[in-house]
C-alpha atoms as a PDB file:
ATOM      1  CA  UNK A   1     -99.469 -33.197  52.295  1.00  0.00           C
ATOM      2  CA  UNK A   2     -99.426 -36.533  53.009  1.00  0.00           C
ATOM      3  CA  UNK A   3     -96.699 -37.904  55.193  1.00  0.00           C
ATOM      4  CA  UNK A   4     -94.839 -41.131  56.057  1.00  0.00           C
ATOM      5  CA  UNK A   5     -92.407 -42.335  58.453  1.00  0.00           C
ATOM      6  CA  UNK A   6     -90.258 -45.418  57.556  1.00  0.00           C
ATOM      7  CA  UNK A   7     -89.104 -48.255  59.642  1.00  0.00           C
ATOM      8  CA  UNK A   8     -90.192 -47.672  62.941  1.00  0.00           C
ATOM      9  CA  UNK A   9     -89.096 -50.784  65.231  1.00  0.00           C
ATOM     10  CA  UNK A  10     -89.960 -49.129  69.064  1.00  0.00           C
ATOM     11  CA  UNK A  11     -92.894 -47.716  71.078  1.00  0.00           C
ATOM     12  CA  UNK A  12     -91.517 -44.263  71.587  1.00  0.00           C
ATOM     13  CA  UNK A  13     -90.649 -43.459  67.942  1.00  0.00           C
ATOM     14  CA  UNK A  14     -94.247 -44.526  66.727  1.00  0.00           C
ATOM     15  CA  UNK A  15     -95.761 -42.277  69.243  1.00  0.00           C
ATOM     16  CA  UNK A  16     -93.270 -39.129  68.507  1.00  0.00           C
ATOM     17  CA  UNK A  17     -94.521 -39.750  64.893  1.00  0.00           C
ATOM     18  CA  UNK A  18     -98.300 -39.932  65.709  1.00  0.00           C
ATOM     19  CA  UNK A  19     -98.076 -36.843  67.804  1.00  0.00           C
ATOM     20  CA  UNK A  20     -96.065 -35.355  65.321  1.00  0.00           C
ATOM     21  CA  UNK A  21     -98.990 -35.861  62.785  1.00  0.00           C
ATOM     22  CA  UNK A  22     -98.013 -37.919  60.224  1.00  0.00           C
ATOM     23  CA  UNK A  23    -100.606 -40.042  58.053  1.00  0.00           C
ATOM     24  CA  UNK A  24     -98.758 -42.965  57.386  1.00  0.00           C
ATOM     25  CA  UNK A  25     -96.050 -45.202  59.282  1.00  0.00           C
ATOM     26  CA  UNK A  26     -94.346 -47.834  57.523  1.00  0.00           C
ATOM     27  CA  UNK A  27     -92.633 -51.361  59.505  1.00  0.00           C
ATOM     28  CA  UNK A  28     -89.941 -53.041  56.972  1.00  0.00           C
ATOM     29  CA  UNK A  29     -90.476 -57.087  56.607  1.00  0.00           C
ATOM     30  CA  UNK A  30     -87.123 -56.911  54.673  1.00  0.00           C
ATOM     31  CA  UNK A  31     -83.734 -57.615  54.817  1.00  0.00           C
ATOM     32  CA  UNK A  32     -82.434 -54.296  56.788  1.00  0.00           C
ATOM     33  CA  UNK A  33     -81.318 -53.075  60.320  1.00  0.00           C
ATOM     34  CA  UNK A  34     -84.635 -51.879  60.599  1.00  0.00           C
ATOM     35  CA  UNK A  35     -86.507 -55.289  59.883  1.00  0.00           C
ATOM     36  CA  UNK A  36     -89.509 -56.094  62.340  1.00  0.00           C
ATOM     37  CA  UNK A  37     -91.516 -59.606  62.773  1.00  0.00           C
ATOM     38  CA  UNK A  38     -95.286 -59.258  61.318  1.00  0.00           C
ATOM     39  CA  UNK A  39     -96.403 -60.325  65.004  1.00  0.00           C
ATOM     40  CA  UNK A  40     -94.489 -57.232  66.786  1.00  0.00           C
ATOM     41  CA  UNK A  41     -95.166 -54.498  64.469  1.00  0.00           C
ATOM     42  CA  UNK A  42     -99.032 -55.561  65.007  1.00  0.00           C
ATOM     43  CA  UNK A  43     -98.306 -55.327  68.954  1.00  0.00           C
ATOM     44  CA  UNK A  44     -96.939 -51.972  68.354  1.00  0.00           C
ATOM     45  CA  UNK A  45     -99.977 -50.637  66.120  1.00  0.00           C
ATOM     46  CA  UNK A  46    -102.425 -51.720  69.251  1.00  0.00           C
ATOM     47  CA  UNK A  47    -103.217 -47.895  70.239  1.00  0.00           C
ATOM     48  CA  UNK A  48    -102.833 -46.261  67.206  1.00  0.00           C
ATOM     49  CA  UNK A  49    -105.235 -43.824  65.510  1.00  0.00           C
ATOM     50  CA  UNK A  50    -107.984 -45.176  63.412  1.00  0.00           C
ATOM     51  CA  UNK A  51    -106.431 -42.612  60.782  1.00  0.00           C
ATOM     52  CA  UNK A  52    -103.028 -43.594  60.613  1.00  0.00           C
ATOM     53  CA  UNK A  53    -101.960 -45.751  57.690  1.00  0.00           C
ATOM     54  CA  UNK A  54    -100.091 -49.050  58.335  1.00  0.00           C
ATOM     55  CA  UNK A  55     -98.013 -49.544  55.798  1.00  0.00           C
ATOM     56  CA  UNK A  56     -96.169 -52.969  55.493  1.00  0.00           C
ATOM     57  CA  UNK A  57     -92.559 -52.181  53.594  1.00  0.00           C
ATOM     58  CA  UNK A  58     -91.643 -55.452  51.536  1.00  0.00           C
ATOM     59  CA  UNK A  59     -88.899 -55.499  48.807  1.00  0.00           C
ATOM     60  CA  UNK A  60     -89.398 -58.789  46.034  1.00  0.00           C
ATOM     61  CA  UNK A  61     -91.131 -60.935  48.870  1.00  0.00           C
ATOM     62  CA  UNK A  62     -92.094 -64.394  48.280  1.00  0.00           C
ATOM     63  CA  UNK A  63     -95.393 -65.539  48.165  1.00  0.00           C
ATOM     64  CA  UNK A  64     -94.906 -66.925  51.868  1.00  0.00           C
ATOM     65  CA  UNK A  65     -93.447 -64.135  53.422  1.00  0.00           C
ATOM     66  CA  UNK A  66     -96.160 -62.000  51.738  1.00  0.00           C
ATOM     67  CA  UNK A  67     -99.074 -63.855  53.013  1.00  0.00           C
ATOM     68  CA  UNK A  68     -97.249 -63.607  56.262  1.00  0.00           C
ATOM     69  CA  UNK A  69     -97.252 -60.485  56.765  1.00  0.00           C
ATOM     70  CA  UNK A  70    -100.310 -59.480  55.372  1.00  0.00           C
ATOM     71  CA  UNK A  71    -101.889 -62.642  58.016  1.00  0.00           C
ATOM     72  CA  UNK A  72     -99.977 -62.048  60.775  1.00  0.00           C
ATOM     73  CA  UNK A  73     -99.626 -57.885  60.906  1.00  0.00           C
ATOM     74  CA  UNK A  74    -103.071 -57.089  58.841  1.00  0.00           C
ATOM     75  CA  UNK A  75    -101.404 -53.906  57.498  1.00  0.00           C
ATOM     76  CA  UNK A  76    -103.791 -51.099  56.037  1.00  0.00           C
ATOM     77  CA  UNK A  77    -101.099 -50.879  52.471  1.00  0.00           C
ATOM     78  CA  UNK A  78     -98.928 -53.235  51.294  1.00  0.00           C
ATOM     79  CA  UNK A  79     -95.576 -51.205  49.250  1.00  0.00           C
ATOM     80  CA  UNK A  80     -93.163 -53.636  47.403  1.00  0.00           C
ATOM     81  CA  UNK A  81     -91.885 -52.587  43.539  1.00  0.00           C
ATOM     82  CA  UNK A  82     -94.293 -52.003  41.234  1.00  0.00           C
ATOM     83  CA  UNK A  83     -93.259 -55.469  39.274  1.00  0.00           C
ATOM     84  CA  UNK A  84     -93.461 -58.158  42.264  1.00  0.00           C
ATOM     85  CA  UNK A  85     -97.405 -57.349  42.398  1.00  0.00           C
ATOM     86  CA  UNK A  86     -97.530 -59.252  39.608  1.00  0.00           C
ATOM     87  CA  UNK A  87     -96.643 -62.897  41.212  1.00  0.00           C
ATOM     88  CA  UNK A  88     -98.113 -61.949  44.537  1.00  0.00           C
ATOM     89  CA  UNK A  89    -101.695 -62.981  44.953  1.00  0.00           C
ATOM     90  CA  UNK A  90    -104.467 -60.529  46.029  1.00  0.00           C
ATOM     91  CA  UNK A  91    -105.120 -59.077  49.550  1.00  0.00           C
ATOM     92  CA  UNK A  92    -108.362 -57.696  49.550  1.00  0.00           C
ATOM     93  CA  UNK A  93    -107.914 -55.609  52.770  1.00  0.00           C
ATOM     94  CA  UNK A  94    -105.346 -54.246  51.841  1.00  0.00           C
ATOM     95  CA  UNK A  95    -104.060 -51.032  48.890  1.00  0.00           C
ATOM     96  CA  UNK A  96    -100.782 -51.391  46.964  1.00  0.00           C
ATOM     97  CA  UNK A  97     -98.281 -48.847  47.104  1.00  0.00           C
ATOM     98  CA  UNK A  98     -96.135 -49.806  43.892  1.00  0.00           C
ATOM     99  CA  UNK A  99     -92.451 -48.475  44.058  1.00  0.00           C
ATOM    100  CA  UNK A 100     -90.786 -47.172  40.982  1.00  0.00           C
ATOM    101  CA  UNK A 101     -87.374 -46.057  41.106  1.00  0.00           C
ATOM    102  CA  UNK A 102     -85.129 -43.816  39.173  1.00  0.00           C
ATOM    103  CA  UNK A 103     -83.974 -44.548  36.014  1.00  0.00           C
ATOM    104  CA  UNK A 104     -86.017 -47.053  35.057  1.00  0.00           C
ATOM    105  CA  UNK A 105     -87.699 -46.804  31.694  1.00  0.00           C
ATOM    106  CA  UNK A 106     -91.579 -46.429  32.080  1.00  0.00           C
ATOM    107  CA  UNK A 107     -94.480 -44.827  30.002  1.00  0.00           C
ATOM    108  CA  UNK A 108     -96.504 -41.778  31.725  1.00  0.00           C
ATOM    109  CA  UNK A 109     -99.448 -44.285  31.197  1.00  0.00           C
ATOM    110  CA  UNK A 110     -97.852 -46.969  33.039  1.00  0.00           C
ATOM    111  CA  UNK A 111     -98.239 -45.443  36.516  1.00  0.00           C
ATOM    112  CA  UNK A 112    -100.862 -46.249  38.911  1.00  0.00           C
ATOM    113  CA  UNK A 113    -102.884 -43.569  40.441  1.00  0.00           C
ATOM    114  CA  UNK A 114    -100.432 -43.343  43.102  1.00  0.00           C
ATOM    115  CA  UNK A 115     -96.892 -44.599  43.707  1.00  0.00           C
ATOM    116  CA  UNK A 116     -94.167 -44.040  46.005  1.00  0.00           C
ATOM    117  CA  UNK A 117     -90.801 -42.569  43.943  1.00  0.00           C
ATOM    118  CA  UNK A 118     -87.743 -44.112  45.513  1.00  0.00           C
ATOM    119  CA  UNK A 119     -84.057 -44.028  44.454  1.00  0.00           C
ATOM    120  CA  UNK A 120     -82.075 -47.299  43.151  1.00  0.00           C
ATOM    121  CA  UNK A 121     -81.596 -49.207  46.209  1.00  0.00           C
ATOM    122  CA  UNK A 122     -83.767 -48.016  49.588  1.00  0.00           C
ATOM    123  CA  UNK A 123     -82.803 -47.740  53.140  1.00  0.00           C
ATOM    124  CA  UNK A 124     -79.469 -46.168  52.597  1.00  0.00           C
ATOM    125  CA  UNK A 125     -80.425 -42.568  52.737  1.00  0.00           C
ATOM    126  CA  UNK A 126     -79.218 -41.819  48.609  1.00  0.00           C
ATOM    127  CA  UNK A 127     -80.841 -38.728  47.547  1.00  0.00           C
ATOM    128  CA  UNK A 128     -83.599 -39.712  44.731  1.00  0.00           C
ATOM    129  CA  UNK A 129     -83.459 -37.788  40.997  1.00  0.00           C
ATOM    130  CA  UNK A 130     -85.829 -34.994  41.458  1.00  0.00           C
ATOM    131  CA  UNK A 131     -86.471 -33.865  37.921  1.00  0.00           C
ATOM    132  CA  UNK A 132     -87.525 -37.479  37.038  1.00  0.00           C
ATOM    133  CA  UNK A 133     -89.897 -37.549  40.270  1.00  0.00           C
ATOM    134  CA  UNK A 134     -91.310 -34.130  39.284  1.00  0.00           C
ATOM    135  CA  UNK A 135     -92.042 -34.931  35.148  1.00  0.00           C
ATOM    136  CA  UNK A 136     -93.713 -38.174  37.118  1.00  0.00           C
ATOM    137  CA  UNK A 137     -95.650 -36.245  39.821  1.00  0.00           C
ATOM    138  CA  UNK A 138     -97.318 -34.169  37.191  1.00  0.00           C
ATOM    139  CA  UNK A 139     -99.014 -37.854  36.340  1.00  0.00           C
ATOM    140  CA  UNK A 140     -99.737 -39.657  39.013  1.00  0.00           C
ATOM    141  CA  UNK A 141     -99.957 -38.954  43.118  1.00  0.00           C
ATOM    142  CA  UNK A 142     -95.895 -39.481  43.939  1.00  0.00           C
ATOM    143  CA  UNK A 143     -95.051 -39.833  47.386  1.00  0.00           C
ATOM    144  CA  UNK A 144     -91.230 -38.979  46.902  1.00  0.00           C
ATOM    145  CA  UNK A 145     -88.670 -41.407  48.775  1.00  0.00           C
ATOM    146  CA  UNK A 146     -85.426 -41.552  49.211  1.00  0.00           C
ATOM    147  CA  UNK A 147     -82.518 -39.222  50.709  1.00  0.00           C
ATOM    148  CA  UNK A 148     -85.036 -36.723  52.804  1.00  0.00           C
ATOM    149  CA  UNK A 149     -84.220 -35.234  56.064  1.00  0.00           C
ATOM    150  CA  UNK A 150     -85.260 -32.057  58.008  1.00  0.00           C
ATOM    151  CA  UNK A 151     -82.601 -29.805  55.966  1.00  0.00           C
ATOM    152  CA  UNK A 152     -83.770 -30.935  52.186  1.00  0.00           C
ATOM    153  CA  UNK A 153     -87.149 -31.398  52.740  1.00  0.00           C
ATOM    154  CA  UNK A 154     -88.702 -27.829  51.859  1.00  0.00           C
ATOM    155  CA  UNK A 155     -85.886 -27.886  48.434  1.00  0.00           C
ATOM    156  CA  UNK A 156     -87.382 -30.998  47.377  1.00  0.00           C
ATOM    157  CA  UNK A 157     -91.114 -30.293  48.326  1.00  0.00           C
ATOM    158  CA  UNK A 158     -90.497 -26.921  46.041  1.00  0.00           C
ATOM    159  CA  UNK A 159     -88.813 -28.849  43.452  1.00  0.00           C
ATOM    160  CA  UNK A 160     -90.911 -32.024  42.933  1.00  0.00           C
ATOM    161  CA  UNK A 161     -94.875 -30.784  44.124  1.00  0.00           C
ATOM    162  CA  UNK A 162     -95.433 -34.320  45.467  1.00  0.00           C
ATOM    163  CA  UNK A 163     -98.494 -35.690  46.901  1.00  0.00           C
ATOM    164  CA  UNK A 164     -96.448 -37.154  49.580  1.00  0.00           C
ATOM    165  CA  UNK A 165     -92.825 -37.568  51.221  1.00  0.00           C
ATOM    166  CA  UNK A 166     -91.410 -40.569  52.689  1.00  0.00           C
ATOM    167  CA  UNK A 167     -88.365 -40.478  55.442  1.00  0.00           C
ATOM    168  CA  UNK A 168     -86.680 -43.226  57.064  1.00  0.00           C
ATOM    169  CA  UNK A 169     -82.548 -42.633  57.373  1.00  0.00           C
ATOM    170  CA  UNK A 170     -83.151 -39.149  57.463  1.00  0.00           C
ATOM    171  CA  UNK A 171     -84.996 -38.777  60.963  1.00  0.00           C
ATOM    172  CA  UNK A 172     -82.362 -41.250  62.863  1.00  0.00           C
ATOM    173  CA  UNK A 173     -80.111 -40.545  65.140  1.00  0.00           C
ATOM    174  CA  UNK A 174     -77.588 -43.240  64.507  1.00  0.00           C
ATOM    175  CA  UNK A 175     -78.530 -46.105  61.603  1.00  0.00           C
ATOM    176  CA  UNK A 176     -81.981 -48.340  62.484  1.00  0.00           C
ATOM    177  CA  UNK A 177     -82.411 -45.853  65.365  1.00  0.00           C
ATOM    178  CA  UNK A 178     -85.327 -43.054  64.426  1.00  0.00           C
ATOM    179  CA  UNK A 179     -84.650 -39.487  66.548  1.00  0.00           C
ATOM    180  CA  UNK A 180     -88.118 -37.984  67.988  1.00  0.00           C
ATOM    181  CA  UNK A 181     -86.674 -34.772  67.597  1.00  0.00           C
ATOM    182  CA  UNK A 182     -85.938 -35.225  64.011  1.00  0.00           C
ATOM    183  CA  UNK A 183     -89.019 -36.824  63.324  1.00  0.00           C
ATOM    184  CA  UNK A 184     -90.498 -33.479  64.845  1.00  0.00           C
ATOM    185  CA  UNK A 185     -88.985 -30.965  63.106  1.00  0.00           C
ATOM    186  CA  UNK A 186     -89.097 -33.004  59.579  1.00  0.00           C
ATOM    187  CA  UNK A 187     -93.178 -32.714  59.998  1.00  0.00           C
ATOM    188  CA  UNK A 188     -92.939 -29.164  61.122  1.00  0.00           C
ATOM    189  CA  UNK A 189     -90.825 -28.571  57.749  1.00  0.00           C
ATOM    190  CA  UNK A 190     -93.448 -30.685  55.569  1.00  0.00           C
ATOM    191  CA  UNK A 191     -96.128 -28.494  56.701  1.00  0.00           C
ATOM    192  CA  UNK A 192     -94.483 -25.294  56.775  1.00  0.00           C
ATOM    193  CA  UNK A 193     -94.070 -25.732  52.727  1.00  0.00           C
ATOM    194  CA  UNK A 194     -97.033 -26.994  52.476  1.00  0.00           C
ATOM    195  CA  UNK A 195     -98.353 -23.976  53.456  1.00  0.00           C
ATOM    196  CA  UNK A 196     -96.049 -22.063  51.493  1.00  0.00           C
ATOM    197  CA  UNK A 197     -96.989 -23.577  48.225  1.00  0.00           C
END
């Protein structure tokens, strides 16, 4: 199962995360307490893996901060809501990772191939509707965001069958501060279900 750790701003965090095993690790160019410049999140992906996904976390950027980011940190994925790819111009190097969150009204067909389910507002650790994310999982690859941390993870895994899981609040040990530990034994949990499924 593929698995991604949000809004990593420090050297030992990333490498808890990569050691952990997770696939994807995303650096927020937002307005949060977890916000990172394009130029240090690139200084902090130096020594990672070939295999681990940079993912650069946006939220209705403009078309300057977009080309920014995408110039300055090179990320592997670019996730922002599904509807600001519209007025943002194309980045060749790079896959979108549209977010749709719950409750809006969409069509089964309007889903990419793969999307990242997130709750109304991200960051602030609200637990995401779980029969909407399932009806949409059994669409489209949905990495399923929003409200996960090492004691829900295996409920939601069972409830939703996602693709993928996203945690950010839920593997820190005070707010904007991610917890190796946590980060740990969320992974362990992820693949423990995995296996279980």
């Amino acid at each position: 199962m593929f698995v991604k750790i949000c809004g990593l701003t420090d050297q030992a965090t990333i490498d808890a995360a990569v050691e952990a095993g997770v696939d994807a690790l995303g650096f927020v160019f937002a307005d949060s307490v977890r916000e990172i410049a394009p130029a240090q999140a690139r200084e902090l992906c130096r020594s990672l893996p070939a295999d681990t996904i940079r993912v650069a976390v946006m939220h209705h950027p403009s078309r300057d901060h977009f080309l920014n980011v995408v110039e300055n940190f090179e990320p592997d994925w670019i996730q922002t809501d599904a509807e600001d790819f519209a007025a943002l111009p194309a980045a060749p190097s790079t896959q979108r990772l549209a977010v749709f969150r719950e409750g809006a009204t969409h069509r089964m067909t309007d889903f990419p191939a793969r999307l990242l389910f997130e709750g109304r507002v991200s960051g602030k650790g609200t637990t995401a509707d779980w029969d909407e994310a399932a009806r949409i999982a059994k669409a489209a690859e949905l990495i399923l965001a929003g409200g996960l941390d090492p004691e829900n993870i295996s409920a939601a895994i069972a409830h939703v069958r996602p693709f993928g899981v996203d945690v950010s609040s839920g593997v820190e040990s005070q707010r904007g501060k991610k917890d190796a530990k946590k980060i740990k034994e969320f992974v362990a949990r992820v693949r423990v279900q995995e296996f279980n499924q």
